[in-house]
N, C-alpha and C. Protein backbone atom coordinates (compact mmCIF):
# COMPACT_ATOMS: atom_id res chain seq x y z
N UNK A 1 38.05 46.71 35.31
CA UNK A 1 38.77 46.62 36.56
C UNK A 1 40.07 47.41 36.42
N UNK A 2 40.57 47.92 37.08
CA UNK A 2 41.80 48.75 37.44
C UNK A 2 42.61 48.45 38.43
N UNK A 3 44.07 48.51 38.68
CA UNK A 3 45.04 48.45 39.34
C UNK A 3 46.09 49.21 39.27
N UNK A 4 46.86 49.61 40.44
CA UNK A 4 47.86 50.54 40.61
C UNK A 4 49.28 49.69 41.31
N UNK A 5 50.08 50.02 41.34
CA UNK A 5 51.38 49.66 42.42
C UNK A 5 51.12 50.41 43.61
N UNK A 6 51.60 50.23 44.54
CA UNK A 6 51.56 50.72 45.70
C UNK A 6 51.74 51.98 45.77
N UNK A 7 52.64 53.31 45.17
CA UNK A 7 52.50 54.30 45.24
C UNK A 7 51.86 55.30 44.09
N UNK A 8 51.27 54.12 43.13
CA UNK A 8 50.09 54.51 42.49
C UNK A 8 50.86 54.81 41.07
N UNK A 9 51.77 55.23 41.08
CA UNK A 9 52.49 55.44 39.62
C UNK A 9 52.40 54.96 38.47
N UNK A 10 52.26 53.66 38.74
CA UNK A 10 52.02 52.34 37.21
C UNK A 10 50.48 51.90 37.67
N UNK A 11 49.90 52.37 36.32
CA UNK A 11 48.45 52.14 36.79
C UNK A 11 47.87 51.64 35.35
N UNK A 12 46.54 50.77 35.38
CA UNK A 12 46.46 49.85 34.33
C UNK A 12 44.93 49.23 34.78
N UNK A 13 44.61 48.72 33.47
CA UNK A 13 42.76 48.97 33.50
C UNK A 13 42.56 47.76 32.44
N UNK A 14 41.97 46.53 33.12
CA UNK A 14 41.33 45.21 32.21
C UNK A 14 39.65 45.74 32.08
N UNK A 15 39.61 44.84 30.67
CA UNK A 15 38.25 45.02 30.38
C UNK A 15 37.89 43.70 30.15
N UNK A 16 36.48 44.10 30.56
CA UNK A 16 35.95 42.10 30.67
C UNK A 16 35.86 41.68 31.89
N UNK A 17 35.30 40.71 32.10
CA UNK A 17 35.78 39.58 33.20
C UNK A 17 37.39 39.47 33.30
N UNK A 18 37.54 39.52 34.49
CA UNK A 18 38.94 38.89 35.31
C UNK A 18 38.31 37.63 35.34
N UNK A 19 39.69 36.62 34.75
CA UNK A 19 39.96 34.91 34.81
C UNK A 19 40.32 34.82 36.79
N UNK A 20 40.11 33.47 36.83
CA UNK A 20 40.16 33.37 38.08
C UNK A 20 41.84 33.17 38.01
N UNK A 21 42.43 32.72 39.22
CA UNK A 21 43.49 33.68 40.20
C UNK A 21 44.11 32.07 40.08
N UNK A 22 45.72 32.23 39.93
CA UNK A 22 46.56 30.76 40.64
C UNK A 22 47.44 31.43 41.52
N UNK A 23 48.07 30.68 42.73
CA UNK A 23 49.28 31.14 43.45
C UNK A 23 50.13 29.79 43.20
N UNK A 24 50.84 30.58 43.23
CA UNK A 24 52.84 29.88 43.05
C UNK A 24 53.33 29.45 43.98
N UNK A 25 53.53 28.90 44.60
CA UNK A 25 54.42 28.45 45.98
C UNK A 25 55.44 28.42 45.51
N UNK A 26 56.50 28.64 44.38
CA UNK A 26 57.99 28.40 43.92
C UNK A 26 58.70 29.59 44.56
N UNK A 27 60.04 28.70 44.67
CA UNK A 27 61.11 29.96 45.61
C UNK A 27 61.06 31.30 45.05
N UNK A 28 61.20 31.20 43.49
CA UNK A 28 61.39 32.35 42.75
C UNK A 28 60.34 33.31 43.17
N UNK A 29 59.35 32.98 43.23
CA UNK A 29 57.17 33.54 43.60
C UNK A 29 57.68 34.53 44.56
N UNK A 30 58.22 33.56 45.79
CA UNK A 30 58.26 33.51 47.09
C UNK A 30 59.08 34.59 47.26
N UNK A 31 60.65 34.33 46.59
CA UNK A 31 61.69 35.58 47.03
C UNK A 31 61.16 36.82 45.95
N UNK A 32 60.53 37.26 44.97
CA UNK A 32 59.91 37.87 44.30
C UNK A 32 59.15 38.82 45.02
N UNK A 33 58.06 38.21 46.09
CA UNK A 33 57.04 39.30 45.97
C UNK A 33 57.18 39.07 48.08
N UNK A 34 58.15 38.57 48.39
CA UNK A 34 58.28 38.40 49.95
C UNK A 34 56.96 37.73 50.55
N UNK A 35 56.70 36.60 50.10
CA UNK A 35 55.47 36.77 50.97
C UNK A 35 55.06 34.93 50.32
N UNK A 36 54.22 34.26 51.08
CA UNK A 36 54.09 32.35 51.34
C UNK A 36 53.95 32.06 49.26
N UNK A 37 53.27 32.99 48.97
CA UNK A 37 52.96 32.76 47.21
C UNK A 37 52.86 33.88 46.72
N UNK A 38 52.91 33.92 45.34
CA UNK A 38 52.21 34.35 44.44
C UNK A 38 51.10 34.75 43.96
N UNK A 39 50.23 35.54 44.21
CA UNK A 39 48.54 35.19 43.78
C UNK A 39 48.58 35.89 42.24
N UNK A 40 48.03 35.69 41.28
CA UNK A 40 47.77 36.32 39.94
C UNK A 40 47.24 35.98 39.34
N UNK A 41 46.86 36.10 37.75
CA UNK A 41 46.27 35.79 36.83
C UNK A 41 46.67 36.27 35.39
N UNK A 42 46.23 35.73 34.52
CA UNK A 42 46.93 36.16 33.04
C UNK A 42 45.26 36.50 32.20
N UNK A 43 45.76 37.74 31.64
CA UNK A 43 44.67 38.47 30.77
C UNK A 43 44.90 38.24 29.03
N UNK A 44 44.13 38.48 28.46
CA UNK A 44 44.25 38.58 26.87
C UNK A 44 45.04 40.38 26.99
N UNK A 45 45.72 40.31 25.64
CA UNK A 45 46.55 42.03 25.57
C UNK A 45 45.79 42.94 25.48
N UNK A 46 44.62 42.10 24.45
CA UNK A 46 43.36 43.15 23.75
C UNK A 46 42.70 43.56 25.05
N UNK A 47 42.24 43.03 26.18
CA UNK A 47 41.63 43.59 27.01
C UNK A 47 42.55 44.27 28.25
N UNK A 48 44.15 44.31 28.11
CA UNK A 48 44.80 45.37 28.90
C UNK A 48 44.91 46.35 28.71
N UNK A 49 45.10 47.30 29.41
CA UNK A 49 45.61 48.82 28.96
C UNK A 49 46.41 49.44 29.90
N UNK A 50 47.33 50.28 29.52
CA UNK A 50 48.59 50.81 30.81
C UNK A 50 47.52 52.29 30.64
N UNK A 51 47.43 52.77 31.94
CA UNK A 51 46.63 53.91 32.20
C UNK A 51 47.89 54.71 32.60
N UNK A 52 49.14 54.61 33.00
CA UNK A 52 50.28 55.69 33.37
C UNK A 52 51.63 54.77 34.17
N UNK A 53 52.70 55.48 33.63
CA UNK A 53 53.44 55.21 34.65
C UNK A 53 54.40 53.66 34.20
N UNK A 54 54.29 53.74 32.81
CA UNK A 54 55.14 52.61 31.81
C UNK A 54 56.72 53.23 31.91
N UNK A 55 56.89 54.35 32.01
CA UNK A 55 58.18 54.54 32.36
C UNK A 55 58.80 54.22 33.58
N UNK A 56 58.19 54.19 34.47
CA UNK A 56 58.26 53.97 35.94
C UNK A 56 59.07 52.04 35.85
N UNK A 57 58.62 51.07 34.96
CA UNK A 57 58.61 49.82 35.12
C UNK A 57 60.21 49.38 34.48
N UNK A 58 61.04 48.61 35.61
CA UNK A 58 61.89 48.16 35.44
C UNK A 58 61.64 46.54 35.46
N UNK A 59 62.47 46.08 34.82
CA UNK A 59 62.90 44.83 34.62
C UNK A 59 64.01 43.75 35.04
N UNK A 60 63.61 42.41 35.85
CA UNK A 60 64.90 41.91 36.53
C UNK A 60 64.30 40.52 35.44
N UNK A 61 65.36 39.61 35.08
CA UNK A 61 65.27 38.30 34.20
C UNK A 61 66.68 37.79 34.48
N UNK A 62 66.20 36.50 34.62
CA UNK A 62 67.22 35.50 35.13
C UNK A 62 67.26 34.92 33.86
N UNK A 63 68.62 34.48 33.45
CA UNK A 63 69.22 33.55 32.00
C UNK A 63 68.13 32.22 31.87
N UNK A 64 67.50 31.32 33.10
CA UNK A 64 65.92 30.78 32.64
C UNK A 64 65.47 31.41 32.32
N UNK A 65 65.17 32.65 32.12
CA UNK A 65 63.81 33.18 31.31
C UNK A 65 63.07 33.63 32.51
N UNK A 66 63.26 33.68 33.57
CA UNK A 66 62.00 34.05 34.37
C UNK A 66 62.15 35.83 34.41
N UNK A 67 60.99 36.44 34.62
CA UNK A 67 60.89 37.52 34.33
C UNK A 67 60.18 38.24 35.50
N UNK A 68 60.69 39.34 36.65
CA UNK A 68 60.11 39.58 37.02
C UNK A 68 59.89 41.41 36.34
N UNK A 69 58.70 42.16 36.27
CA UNK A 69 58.81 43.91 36.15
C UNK A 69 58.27 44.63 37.64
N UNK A 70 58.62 45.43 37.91
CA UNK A 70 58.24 46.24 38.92
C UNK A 70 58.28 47.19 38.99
N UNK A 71 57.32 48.32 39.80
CA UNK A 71 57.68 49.63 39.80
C UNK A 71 59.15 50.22 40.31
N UNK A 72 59.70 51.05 39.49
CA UNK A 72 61.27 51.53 40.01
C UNK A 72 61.12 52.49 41.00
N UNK A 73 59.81 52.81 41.35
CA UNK A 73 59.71 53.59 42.75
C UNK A 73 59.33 53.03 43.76
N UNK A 74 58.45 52.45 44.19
CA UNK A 74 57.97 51.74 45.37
C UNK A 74 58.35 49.96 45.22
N UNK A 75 58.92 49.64 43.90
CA UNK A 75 59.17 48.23 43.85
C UNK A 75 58.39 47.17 43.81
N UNK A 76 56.76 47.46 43.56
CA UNK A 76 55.88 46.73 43.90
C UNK A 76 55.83 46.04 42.22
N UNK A 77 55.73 44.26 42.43
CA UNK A 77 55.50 43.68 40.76
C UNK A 77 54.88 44.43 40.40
N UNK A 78 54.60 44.07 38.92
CA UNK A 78 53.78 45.21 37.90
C UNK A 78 53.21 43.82 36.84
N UNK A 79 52.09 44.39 35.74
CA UNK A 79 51.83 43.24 34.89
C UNK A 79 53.13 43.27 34.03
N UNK A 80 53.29 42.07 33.06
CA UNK A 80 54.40 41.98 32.28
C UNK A 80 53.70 41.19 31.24
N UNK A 81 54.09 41.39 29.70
CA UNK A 81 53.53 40.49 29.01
C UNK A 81 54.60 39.33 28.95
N UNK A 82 53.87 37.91 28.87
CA UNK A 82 54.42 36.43 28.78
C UNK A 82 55.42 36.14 27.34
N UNK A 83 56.41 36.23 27.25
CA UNK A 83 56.92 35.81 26.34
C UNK A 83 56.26 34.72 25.00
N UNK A 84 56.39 35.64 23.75
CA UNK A 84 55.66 34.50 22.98
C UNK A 84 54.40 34.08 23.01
N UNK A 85 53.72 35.26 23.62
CA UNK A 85 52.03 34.95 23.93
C UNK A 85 51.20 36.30 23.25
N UNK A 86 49.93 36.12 23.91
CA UNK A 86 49.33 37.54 23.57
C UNK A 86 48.34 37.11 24.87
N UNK A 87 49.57 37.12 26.21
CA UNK A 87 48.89 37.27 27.49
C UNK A 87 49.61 37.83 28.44
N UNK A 88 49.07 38.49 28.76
CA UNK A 88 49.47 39.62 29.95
C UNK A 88 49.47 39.10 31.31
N UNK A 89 50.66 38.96 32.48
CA UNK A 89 50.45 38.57 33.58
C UNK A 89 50.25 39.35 34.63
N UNK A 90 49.59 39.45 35.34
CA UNK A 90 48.48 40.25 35.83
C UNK A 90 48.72 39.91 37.90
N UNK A 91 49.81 40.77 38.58
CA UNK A 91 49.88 39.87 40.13
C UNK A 91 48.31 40.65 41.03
N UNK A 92 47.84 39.74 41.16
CA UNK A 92 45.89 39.92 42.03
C UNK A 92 46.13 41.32 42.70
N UNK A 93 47.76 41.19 43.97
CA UNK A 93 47.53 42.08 44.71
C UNK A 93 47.49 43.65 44.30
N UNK A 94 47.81 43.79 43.22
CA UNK A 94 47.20 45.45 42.63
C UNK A 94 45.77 45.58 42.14
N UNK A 95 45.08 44.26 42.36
CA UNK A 95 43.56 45.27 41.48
C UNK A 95 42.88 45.59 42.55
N UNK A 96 42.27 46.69 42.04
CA UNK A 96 41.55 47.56 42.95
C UNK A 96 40.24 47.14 42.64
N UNK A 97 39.14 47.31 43.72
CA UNK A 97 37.62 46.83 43.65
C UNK A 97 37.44 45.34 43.78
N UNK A 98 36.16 45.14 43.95
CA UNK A 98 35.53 43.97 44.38
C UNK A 98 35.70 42.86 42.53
N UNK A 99 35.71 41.66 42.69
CA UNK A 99 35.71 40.89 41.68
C UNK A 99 35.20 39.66 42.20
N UNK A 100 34.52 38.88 41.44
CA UNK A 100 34.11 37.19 41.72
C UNK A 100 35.26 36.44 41.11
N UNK A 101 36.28 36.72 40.47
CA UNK A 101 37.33 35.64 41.05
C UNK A 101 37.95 35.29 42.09
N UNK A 102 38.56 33.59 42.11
CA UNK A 102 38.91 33.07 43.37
C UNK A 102 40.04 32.54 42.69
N UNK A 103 40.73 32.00 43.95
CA UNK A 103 41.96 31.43 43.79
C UNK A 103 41.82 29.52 43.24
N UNK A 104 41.96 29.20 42.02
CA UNK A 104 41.37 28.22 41.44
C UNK A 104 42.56 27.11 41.05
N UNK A 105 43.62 27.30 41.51
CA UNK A 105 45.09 26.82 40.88
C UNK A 105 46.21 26.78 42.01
N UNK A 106 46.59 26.04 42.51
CA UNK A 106 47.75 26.30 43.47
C UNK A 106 48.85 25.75 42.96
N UNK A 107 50.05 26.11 42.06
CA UNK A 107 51.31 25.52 41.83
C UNK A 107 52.23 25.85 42.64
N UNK A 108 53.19 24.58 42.50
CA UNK A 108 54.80 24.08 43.06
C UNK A 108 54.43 23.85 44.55
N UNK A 109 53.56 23.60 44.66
CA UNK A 109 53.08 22.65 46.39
C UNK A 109 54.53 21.92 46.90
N UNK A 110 54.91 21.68 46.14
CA UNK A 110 56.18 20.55 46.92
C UNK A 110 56.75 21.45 47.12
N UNK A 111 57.56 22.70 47.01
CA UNK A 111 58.35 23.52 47.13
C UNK A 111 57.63 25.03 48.06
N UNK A 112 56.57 24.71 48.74
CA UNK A 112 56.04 25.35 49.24
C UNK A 112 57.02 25.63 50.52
N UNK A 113 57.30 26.98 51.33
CA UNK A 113 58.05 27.32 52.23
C UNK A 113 57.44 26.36 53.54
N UNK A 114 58.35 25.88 54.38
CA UNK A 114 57.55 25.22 55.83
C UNK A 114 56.37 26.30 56.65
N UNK A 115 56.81 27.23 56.59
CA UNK A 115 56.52 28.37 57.82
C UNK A 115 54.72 29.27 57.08
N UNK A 116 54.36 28.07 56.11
CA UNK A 116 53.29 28.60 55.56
C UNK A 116 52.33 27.67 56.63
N UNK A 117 52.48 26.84 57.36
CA UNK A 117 51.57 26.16 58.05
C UNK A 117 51.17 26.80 59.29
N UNK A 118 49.78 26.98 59.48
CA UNK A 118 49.27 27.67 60.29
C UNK A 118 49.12 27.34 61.69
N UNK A 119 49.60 27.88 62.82
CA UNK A 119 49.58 27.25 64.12
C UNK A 119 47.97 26.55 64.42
N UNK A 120 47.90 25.68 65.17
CA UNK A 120 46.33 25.56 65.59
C UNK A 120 45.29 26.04 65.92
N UNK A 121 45.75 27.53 66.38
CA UNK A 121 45.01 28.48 66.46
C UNK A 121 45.38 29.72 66.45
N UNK A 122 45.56 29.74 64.89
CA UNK A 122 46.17 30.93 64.29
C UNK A 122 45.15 32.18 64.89
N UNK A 123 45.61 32.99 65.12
CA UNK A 123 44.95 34.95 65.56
C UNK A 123 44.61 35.04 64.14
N UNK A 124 43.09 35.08 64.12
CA UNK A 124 43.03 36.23 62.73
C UNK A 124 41.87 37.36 63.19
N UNK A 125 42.61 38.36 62.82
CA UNK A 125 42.02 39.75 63.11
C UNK A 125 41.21 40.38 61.56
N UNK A 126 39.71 41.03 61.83
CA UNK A 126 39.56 41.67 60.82
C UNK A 126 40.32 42.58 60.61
N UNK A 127 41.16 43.37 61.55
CA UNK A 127 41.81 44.59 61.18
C UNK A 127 42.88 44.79 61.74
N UNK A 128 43.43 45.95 61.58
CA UNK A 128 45.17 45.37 62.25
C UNK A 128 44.84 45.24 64.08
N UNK A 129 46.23 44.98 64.42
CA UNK A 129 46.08 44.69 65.94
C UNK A 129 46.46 45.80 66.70
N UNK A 130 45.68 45.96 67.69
CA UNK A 130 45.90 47.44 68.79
C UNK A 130 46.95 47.80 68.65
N UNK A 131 48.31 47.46 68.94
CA UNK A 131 48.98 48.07 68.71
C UNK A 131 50.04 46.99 68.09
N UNK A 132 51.69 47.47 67.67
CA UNK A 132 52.44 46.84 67.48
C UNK A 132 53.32 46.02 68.24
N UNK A 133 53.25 46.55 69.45
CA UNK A 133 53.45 46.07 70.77
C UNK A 133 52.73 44.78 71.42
N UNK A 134 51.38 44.43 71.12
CA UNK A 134 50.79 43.54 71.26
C UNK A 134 51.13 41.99 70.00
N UNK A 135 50.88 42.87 68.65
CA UNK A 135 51.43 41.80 67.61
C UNK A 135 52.87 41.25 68.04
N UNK A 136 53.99 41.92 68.30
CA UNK A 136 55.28 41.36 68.65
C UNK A 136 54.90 40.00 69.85
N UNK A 137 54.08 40.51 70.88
CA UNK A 137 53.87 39.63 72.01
C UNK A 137 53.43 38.28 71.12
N UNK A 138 52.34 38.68 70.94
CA UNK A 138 51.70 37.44 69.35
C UNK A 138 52.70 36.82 69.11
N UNK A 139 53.45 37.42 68.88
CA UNK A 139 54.52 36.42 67.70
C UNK A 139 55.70 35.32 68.01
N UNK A 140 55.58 36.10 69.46
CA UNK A 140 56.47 35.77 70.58
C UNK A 140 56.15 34.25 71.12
N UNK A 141 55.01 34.26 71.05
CA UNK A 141 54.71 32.89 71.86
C UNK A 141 54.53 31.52 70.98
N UNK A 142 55.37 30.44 71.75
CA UNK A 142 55.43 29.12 71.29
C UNK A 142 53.96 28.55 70.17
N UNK A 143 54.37 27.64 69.75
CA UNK A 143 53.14 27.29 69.04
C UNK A 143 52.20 26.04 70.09
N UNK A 144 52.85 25.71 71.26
CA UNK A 144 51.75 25.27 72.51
C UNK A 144 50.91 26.53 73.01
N UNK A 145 51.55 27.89 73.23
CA UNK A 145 50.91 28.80 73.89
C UNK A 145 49.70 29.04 72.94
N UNK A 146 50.27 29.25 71.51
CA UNK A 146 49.01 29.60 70.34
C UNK A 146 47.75 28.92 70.41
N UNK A 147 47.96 27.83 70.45
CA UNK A 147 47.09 26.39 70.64
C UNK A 147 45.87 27.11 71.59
N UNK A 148 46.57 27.69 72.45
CA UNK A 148 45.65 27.86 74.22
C UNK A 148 45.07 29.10 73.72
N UNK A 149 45.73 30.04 73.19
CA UNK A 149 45.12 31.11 73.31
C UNK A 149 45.05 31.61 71.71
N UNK A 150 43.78 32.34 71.47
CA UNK A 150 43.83 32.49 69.70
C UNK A 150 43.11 34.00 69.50
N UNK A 151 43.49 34.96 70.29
CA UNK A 151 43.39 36.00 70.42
C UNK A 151 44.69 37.26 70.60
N UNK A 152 44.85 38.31 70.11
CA UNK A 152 45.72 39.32 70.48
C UNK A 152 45.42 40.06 71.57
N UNK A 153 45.87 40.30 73.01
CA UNK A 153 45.41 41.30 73.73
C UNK A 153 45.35 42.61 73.51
C-alpha cells in the first residue's frame, strides 16, 4: 500500500496487510488535522518505507510529548515513528487504493466536539454539490428545516 500528502511530496509505501484504523475524538486529533477525528493506524518499522520527500517533514511537539509531523509544503500530517516503539503512526487519510480495513477503535468519546452530531436528515451526496452556492444554502438552514428536507438543490 502507498501514500502521499496532499501535494504528493512525502510519499511512503507499507508492506503487508494494513491493521485496522482507530479515530481520536481528542482536542489535540481535532485541532491537528481540522476535522470531527483522527482516523489512523500504527504499522511495524520493518514493513514502512519513506519513498521521497523526508526532507519536506517538519515537526510540532508539545512539552506532553504529543507529537505532531507534517509536510512543510502543503501541511498535510505525515507518518511519524511512536516514541520508544518500533511502530510507525500511519494518519488513514493519505493511503492511496482500496484496503479491507475499517475503523475498529473510537477514542476520547467524552471529549468528542458537539457539532459532530448529525442533523436528522443529514444531505449526503455521492459527489460534491452543484455548485457552492447551493452547499452555502445547505448550510444555511435550521436543523427543523434539515429534518424536512434532506437533499441539496
Amino acid at each position: 500500500m502507498r501514500g502521499e500528502c496532499l501535494c504528493g511530496g512525502v510519499a511512503f509505501e507499507i508492506e503487508g496487510e494494513l491493521p485496522n484504523l482507530y479515530q481520536c475524538h481528542c482536542s489535540l486529533c481535532r485541532k491537528a488535522t481540522g476535522s470531527a477525528a483522527n482516523a489512523a493506524t500504527f504499522v511495524d518499522e520493518q514493513s514502512f518505507r519513506w519513498m521521497s520527500g523526508q526532507s519536506n517533514i517538519r515537526s510540532f511537539q508539545k512539552p506532553t510529548g504529543y507529537r505532531s509531523d507534517f509536510c512543510s509544503v502543503c501541511g498535510s500530517p505525515v507518518p511519524n515513528k511512536l516514541r520508544d516503539t518500533d511502530l510507525i503512526w500511519v494518519p488513514a487519510g493519505l493511503l492511496d487504493g482500496a484496503t479491507f480495513s475499517q475503523i475498529s477503535v473510537h477514542l476520547h468519546l467524552s471529549s468528542a466536539a458537539t457539532w459532530t452530531q448529525e442533523a436528522g436528515s443529514c444531505v449526503r451526496l455521492a459527489g460534491g454539490p452543484d455548485s457552492l452556492k447551493s452547499l452555502h444554502e445547505a448550510l444555511q438552514r435550521t436543523n427543523a428545516e434539515c429534518n424536512v428536507e434532506s437533499q441539496i438543490p
